[in-house]
N, C-alpha and C. Protein backbone atom coordinates (compact mmCIF):
# COMPACT_ATOMS: atom_id res chain seq x y z
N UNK A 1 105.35 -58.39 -142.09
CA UNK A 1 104.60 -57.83 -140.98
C UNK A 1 104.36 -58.90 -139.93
N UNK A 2 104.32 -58.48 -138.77
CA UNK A 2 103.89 -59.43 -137.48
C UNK A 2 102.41 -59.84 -137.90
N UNK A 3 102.47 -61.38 -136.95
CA UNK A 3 101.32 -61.39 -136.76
C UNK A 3 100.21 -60.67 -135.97
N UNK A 4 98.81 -61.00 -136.00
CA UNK A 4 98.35 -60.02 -135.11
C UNK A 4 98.65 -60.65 -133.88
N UNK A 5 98.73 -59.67 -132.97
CA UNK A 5 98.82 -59.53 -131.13
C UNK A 5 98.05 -60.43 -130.47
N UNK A 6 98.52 -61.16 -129.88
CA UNK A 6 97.15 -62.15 -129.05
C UNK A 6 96.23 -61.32 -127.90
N UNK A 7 95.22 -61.13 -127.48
CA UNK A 7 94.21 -60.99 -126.74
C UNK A 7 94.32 -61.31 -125.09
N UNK A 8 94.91 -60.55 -124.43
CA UNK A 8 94.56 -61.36 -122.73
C UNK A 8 93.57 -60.38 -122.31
N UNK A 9 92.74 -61.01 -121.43
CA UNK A 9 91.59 -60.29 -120.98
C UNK A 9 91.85 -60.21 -119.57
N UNK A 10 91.67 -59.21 -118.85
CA UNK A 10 91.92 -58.70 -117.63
C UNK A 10 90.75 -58.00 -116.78
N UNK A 11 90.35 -58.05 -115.39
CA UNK A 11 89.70 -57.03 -114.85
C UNK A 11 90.86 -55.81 -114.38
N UNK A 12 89.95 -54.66 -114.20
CA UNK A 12 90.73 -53.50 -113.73
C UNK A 12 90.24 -52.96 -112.90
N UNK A 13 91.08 -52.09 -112.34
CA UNK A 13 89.58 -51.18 -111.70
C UNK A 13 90.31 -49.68 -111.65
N UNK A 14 89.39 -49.06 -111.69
CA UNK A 14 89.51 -47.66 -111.65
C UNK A 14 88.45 -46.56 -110.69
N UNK A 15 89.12 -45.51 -110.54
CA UNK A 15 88.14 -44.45 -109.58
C UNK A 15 87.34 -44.06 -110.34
N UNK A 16 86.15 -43.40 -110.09
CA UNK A 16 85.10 -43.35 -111.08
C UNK A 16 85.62 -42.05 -111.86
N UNK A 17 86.00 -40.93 -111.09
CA UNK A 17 86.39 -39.87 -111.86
C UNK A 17 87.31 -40.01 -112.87
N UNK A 18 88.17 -41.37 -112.82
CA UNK A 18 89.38 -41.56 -114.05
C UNK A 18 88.45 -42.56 -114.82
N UNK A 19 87.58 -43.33 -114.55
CA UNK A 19 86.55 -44.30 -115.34
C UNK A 19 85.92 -42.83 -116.34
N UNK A 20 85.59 -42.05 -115.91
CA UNK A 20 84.50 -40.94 -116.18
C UNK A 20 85.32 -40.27 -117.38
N UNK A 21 86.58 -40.21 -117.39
CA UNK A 21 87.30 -39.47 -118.22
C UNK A 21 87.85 -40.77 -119.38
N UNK A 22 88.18 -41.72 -118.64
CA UNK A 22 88.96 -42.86 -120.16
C UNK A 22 87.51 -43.02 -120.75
N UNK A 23 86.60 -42.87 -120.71
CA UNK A 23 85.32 -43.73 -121.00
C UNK A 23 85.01 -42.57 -122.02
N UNK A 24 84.96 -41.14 -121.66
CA UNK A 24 84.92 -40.20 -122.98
C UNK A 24 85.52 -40.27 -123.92
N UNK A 25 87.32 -40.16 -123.18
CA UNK A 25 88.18 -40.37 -124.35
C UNK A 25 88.13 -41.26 -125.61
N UNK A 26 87.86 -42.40 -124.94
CA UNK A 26 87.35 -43.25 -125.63
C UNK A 26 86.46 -43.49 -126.39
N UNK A 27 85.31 -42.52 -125.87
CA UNK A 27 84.01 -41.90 -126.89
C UNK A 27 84.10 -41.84 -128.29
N UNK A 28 85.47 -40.69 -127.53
CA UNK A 28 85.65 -39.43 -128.63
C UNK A 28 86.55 -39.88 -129.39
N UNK A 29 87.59 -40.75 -129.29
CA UNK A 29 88.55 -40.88 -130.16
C UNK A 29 89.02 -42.66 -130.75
N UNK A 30 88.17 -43.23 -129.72
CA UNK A 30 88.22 -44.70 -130.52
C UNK A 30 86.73 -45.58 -130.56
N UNK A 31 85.68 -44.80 -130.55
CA UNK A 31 84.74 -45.49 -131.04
C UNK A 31 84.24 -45.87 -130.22
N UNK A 32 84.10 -45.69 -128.56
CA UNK A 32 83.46 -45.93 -127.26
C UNK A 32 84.33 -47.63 -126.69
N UNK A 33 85.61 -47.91 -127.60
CA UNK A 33 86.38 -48.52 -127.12
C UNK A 33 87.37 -48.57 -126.02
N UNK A 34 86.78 -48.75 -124.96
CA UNK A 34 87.93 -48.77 -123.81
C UNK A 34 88.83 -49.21 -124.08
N UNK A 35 89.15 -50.62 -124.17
CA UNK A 35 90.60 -51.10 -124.53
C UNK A 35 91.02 -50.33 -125.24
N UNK A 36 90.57 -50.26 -126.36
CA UNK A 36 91.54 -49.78 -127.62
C UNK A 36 92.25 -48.30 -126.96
N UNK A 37 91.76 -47.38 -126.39
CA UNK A 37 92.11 -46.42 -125.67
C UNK A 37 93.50 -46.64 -124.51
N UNK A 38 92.90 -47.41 -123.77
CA UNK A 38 94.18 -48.24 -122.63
C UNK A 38 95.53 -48.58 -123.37
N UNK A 39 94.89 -49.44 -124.54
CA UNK A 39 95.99 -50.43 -125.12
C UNK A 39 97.12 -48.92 -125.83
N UNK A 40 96.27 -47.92 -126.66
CA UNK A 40 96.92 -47.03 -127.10
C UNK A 40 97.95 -46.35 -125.82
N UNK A 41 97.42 -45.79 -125.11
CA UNK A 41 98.04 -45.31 -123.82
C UNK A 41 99.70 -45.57 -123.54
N UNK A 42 99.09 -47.26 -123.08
CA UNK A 42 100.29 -48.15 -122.81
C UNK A 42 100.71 -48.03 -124.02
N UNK A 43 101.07 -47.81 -125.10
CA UNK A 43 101.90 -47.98 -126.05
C UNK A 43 102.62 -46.97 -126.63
N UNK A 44 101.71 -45.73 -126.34
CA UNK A 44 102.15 -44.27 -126.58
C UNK A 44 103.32 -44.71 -125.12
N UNK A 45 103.06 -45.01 -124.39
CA UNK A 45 103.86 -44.85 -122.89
C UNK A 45 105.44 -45.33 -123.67
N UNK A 46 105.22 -46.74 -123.96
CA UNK A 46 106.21 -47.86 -124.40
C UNK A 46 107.14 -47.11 -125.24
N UNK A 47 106.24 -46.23 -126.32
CA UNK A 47 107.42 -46.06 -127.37
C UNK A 47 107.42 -44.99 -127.53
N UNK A 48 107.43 -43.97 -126.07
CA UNK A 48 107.73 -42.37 -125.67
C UNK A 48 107.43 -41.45 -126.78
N UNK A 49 105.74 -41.64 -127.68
CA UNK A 49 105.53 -40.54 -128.35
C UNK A 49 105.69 -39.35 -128.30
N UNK A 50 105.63 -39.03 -126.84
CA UNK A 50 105.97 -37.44 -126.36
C UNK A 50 107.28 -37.64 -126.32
N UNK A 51 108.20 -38.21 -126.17
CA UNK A 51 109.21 -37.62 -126.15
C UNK A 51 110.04 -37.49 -127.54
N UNK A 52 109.46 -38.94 -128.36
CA UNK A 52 111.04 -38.31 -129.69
C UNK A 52 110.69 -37.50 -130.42
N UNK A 53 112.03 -37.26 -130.96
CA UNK A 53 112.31 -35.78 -131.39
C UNK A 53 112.24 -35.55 -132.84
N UNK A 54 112.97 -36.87 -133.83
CA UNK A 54 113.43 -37.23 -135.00
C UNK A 54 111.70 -37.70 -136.09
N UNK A 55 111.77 -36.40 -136.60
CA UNK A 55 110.30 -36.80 -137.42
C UNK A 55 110.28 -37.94 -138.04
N UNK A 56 111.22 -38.13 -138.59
CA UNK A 56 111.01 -39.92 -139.57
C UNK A 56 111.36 -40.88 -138.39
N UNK A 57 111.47 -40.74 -137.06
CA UNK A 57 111.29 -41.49 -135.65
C UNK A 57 109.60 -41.51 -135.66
N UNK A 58 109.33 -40.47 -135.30
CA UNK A 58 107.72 -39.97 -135.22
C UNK A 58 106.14 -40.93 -136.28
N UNK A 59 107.13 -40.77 -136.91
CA UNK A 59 106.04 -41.30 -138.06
C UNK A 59 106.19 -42.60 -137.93
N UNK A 60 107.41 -43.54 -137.88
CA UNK A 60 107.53 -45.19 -137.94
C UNK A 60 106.47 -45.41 -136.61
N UNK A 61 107.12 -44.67 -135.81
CA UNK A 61 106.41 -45.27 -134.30
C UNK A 61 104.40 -45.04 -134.07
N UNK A 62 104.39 -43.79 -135.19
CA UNK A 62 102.39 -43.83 -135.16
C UNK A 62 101.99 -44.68 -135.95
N UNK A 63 103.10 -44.70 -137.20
CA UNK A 63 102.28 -45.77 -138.27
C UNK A 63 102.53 -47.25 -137.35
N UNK A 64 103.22 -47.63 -136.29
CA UNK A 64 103.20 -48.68 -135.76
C UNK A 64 102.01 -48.93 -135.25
N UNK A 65 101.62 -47.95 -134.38
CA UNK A 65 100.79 -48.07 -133.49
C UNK A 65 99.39 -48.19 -134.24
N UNK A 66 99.38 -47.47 -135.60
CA UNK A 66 98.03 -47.22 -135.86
C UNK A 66 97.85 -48.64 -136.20
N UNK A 67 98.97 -49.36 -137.39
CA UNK A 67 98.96 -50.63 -138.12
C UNK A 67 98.22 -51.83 -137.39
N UNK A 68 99.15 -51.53 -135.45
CA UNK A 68 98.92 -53.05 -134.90
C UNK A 68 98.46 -52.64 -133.57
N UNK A 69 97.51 -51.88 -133.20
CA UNK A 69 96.89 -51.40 -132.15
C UNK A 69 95.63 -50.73 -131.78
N UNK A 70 94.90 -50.61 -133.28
CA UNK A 70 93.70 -49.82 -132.98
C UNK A 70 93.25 -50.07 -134.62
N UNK A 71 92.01 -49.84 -134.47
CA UNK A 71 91.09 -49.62 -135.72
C UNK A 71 91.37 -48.21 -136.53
N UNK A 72 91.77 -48.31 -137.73
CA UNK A 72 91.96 -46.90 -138.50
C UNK A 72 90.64 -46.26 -138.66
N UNK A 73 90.44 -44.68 -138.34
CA UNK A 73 89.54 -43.50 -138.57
C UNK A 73 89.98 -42.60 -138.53
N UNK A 74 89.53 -42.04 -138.96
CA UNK A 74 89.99 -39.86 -138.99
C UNK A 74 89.86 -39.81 -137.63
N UNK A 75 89.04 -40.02 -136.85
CA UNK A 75 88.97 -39.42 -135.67
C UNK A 75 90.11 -40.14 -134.56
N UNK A 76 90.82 -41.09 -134.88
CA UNK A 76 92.12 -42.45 -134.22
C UNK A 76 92.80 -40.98 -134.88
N UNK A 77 93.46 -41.13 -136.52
CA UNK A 77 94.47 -40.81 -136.83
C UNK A 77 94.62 -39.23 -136.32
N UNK A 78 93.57 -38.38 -135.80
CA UNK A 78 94.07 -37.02 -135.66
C UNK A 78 94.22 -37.28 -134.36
N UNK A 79 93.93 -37.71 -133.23
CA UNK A 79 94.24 -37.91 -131.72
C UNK A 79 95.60 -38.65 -131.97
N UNK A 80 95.84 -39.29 -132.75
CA UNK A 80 97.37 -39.64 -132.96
C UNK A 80 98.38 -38.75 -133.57
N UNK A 81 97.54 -37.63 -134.54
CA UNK A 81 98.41 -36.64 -134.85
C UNK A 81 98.76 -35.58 -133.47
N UNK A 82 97.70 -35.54 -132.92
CA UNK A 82 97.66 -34.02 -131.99
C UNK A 82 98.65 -34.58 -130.34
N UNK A 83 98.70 -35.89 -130.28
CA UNK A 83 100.40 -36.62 -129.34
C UNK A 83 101.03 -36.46 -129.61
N UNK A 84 101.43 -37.14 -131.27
CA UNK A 84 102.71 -36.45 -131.60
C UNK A 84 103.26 -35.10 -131.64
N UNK A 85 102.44 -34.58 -132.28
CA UNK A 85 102.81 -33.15 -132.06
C UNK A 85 102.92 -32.29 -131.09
N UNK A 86 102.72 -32.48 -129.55
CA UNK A 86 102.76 -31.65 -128.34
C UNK A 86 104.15 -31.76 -128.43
């Protein structure tokens, strides 16, 4: 397994109405973690969860994401089920 990911810290900025919405999401599905939300995003982006097709594709690429990108919970792993599956 890789090591873990190094850390860069960044400002951002956002409109309040898209602040207003990552900031729930984030509530609701990683523990009131912004990053962890962003970082997921960008990574769902990277490794086109919506798009592949090949279920044993599907599964390497969430168990990636879950392994080296976010804190494991029921409430991570079903927002990671309910991407893949659209």
């Amino acid at each position: 397994m890789d090591k873990k990911k190094s850390v860069k810290k960044k400002s951002i900025s956002l409109r309040e109405d898209v602040h207003d919405i990552a900031v729930h999401m984030a509530d609701k599905y990683f523990g009131g973690n912004l990053s962890a939300y962003i970082t997921f995003l960008i990574c769902s982006d990277k490794y086109g969860l919506s798009r592949v097709s090949d279920n044993g594709e599907k599964q390497a690429v969430k168990e990636d994401i879950k392994e080296n990108w976010y804190t494991k919970s029921d409430a991570n792993d079903s927002f990671i089920d309910d991407i893949v599956n659209m």
